[in-house]
C-alpha atoms as a PDB file:
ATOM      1  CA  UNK A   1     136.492  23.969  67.201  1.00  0.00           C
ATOM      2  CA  UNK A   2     135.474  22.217  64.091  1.00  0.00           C
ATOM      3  CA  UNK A   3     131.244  23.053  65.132  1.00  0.00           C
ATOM      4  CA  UNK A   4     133.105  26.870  65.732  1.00  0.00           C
ATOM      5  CA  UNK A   5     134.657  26.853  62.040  1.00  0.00           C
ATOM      6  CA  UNK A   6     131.447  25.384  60.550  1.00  0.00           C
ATOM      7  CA  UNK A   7     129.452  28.152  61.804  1.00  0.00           C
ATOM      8  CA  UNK A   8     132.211  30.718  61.110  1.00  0.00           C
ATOM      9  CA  UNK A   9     132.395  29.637  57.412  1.00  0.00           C
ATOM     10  CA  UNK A  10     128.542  29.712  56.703  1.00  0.00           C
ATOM     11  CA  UNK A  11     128.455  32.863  58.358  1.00  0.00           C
ATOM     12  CA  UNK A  12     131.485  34.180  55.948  1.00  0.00           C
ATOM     13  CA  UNK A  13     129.306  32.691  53.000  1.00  0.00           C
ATOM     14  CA  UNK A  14     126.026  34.072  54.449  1.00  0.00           C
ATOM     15  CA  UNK A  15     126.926  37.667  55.118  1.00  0.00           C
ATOM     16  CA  UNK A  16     127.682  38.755  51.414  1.00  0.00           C
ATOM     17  CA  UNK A  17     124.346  36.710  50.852  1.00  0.00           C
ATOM     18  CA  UNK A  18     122.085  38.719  53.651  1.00  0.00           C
ATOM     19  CA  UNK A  19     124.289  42.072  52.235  1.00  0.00           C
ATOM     20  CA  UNK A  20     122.733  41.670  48.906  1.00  0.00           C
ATOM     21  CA  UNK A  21     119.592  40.989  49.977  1.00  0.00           C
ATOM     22  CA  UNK A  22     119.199  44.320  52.300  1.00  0.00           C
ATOM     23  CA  UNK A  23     120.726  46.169  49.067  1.00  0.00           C
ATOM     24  CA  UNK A  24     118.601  44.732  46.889  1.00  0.00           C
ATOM     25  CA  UNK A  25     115.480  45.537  48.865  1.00  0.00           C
ATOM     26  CA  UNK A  26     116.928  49.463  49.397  1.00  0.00           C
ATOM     27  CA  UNK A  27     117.521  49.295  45.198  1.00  0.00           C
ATOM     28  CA  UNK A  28     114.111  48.297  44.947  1.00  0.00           C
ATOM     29  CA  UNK A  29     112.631  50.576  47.244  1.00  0.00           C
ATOM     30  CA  UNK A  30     114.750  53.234  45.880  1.00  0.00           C
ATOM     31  CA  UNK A  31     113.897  52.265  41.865  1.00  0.00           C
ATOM     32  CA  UNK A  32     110.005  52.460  43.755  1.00  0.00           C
ATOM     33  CA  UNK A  33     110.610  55.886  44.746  1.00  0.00           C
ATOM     34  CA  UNK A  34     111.761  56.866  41.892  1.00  0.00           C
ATOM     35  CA  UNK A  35     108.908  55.388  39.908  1.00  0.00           C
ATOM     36  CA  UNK A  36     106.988  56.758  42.085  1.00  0.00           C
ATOM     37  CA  UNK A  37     108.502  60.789  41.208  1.00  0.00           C
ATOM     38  CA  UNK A  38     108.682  60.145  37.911  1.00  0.00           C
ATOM     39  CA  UNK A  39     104.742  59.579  37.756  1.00  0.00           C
ATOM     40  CA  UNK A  40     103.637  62.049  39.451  1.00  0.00           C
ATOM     41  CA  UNK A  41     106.223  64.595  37.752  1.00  0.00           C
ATOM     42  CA  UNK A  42     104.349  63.076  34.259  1.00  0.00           C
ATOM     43  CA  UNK A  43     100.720  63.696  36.159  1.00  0.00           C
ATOM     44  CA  UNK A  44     101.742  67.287  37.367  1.00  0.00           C
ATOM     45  CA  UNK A  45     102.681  67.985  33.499  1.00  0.00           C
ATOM     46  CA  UNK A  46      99.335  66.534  32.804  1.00  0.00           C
ATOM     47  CA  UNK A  47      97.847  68.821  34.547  1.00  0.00           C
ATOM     48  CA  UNK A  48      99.609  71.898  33.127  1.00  0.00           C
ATOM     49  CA  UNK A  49      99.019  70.710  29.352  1.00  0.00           C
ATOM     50  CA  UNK A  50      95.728  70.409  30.446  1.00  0.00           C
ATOM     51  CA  UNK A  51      95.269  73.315  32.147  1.00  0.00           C
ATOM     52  CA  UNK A  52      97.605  75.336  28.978  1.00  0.00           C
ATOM     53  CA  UNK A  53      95.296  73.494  26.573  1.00  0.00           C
ATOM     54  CA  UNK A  54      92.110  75.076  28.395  1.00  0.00           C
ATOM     55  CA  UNK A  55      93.161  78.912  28.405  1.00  0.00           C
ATOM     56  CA  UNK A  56      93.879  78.208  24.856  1.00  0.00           C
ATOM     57  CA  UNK A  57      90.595  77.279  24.073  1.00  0.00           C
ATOM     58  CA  UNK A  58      89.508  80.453  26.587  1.00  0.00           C
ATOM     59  CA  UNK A  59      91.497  82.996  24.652  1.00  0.00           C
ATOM     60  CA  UNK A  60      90.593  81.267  21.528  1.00  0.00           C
ATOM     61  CA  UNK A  61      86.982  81.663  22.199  1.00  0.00           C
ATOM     62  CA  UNK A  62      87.449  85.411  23.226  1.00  0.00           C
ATOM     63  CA  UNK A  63      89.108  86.374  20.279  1.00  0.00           C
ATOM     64  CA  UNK A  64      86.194  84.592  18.286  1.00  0.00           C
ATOM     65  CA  UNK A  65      83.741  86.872  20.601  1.00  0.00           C
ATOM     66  CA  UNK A  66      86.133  89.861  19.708  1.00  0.00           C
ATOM     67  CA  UNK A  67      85.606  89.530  16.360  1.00  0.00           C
ATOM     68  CA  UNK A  68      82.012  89.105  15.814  1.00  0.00           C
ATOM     69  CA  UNK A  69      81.225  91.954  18.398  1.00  0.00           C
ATOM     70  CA  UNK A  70      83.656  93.872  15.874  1.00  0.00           C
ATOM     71  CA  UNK A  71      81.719  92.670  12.719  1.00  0.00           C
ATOM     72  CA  UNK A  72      78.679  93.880  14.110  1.00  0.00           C
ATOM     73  CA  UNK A  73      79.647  97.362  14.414  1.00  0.00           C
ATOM     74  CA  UNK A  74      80.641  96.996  10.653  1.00  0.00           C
ATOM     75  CA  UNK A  75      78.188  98.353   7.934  1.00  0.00           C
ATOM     76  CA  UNK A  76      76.482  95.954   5.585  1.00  0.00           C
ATOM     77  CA  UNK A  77      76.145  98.766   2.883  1.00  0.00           C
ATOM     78  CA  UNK A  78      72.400  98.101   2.577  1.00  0.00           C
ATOM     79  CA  UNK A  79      70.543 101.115   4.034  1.00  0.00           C
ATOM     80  CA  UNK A  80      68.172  99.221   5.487  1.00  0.00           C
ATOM     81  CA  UNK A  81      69.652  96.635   7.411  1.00  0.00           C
ATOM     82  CA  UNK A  82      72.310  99.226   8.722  1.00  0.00           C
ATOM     83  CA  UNK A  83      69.401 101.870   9.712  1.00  0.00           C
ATOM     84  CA  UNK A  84      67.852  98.824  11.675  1.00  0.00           C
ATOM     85  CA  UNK A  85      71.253  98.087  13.063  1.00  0.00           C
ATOM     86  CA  UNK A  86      71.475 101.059  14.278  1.00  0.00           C
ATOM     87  CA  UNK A  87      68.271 101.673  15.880  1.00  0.00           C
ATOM     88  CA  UNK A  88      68.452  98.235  17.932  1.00  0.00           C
ATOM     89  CA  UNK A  89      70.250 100.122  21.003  1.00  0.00           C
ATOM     90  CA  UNK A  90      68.007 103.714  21.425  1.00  0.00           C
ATOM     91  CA  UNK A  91      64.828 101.204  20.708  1.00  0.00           C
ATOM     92  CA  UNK A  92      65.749  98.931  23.196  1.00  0.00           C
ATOM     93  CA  UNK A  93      66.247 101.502  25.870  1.00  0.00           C
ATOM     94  CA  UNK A  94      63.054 103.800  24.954  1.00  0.00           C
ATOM     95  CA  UNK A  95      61.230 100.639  25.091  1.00  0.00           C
ATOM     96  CA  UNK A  96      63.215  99.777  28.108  1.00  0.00           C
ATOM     97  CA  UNK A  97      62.392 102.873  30.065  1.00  0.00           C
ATOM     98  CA  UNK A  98      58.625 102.955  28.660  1.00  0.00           C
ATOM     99  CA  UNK A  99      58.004 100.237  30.698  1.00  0.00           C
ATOM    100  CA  UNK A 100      60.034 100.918  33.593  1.00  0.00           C
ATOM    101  CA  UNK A 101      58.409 104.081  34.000  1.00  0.00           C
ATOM    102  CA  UNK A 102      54.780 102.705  33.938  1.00  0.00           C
ATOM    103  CA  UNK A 103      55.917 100.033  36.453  1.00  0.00           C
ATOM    104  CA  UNK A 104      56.966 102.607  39.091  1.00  0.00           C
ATOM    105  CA  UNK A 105      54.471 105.037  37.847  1.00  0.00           C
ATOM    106  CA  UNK A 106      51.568 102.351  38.821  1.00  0.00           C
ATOM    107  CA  UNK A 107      53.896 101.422  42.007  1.00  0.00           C
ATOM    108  CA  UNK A 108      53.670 104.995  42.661  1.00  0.00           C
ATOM    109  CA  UNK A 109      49.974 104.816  43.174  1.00  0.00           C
ATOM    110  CA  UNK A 110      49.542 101.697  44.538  1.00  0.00           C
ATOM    111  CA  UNK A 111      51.713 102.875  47.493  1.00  0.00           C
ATOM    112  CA  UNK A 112      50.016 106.299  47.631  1.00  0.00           C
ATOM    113  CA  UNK A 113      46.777 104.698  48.080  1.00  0.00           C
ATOM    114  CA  UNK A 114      48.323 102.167  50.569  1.00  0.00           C
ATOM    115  CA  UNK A 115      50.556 105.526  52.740  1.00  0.00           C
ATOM    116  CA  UNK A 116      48.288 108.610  52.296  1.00  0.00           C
ATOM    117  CA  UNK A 117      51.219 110.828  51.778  1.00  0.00           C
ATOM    118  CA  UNK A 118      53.349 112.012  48.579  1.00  0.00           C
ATOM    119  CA  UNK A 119      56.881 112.440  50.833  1.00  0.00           C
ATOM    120  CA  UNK A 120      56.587 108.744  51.674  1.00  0.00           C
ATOM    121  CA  UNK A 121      55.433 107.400  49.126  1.00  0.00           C
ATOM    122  CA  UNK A 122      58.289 109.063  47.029  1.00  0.00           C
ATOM    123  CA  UNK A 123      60.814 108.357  49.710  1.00  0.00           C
ATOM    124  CA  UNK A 124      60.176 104.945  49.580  1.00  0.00           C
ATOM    125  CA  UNK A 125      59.845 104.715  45.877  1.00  0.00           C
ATOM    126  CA  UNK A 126      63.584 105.231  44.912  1.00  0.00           C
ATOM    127  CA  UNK A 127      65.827 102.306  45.583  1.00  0.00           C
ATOM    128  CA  UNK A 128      69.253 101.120  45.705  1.00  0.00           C
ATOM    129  CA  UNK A 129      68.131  98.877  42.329  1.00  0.00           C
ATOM    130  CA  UNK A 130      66.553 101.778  40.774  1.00  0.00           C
ATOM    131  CA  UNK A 131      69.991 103.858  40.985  1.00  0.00           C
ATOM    132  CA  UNK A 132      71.893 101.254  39.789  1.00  0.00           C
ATOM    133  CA  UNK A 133      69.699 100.871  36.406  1.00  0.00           C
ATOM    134  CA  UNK A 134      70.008 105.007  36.005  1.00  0.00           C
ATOM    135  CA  UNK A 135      73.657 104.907  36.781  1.00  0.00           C
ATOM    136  CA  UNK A 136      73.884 102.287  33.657  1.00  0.00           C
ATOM    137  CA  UNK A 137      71.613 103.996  31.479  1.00  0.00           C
ATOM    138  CA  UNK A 138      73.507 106.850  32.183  1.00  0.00           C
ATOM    139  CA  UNK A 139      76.994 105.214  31.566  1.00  0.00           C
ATOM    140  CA  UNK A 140      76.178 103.790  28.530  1.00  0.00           C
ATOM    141  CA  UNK A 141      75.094 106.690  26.878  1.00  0.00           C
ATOM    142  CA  UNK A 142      76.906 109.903  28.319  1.00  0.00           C
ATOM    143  CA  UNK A 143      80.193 108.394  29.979  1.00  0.00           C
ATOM    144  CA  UNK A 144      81.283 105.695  27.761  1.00  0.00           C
ATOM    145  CA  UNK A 145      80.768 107.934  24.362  1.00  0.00           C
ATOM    146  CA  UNK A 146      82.456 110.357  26.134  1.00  0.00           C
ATOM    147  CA  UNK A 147      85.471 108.931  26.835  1.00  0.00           C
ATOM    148  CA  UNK A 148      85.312 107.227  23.278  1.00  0.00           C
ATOM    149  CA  UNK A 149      85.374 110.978  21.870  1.00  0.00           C
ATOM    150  CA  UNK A 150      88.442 111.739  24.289  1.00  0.00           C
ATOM    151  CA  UNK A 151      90.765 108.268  22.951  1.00  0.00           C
ATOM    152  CA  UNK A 152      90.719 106.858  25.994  1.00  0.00           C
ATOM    153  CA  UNK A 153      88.592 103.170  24.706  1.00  0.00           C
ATOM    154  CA  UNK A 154      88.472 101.539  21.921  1.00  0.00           C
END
């Protein structure tokens, strides 16, 4: 009986003993997992200034390319420089299609010579990549002035 008591008591002491010991490992584990939210809750915010911070510079950077596309459509008030201004464009695509029509013109022959016969030769001579450059020419000078004379762009 005595042996019986002994082991009762410690047991009685123990227990509140071996309680706090499974809480204290469940508080830490919990105060872990709470750690561990809290981080990566800061990371994910992080990641959002970050990524907030980068289409601020974006749209920051646009604007900048706004502007100076707008300045350049501005007049200088000397004559000359705005003449030249304004001849960049047409020379650019005279000089453009100058030399794109000598290219095809001497692809032309070189594939007459080669075939024998004008239908093929001009069938084969018109591609998907020479539509596409007429379909641009063709847009930036007729379409896109023409919707600029209706209000529809800016």
């Amino acid at each position: 009986m005595v042996l019986e008591s002994l082991i009762g008591g410690a047991l009685t002491r123990l227990a509140p003993e071996i309680i706090g010991l499974f809480r204290s490992k469940a508080d830490r584990e919990h105060e872990y997992r709470m750690a561990k939210l809290g981080y990566d809750a800061a990371e994910r915010q992080v990641d959002m200034r970050m990524a907030e911070l980068a289409v601020t510079e974006r749209t920051s950077e646009l604007h900048a390319m706004m502007e100076a596309i707008k300045a350049q459509g501005k007049r200088t008030g000397i004559w000359i420089a705005d003449a030249l201004s304004a001849l960049v464009r047409p020379l650019v695509t005279y000089w453009w299609m100058l030399l794109y029509t000598a290219y095809k013109s001497a692809t032309l022959i070189a594939a007459y010579r080669t075939e024998g016969s004008v239908v093929a030769t001009l069938l084969g001579a018109w591609t998907e990549a020479d539509m596409a450059i007429l379909s641009s020419i063709l847009a930036f000078w007729f379409v896109d002035r023409a919707l600029r004379r209706q209000g529809n762009m800016r």
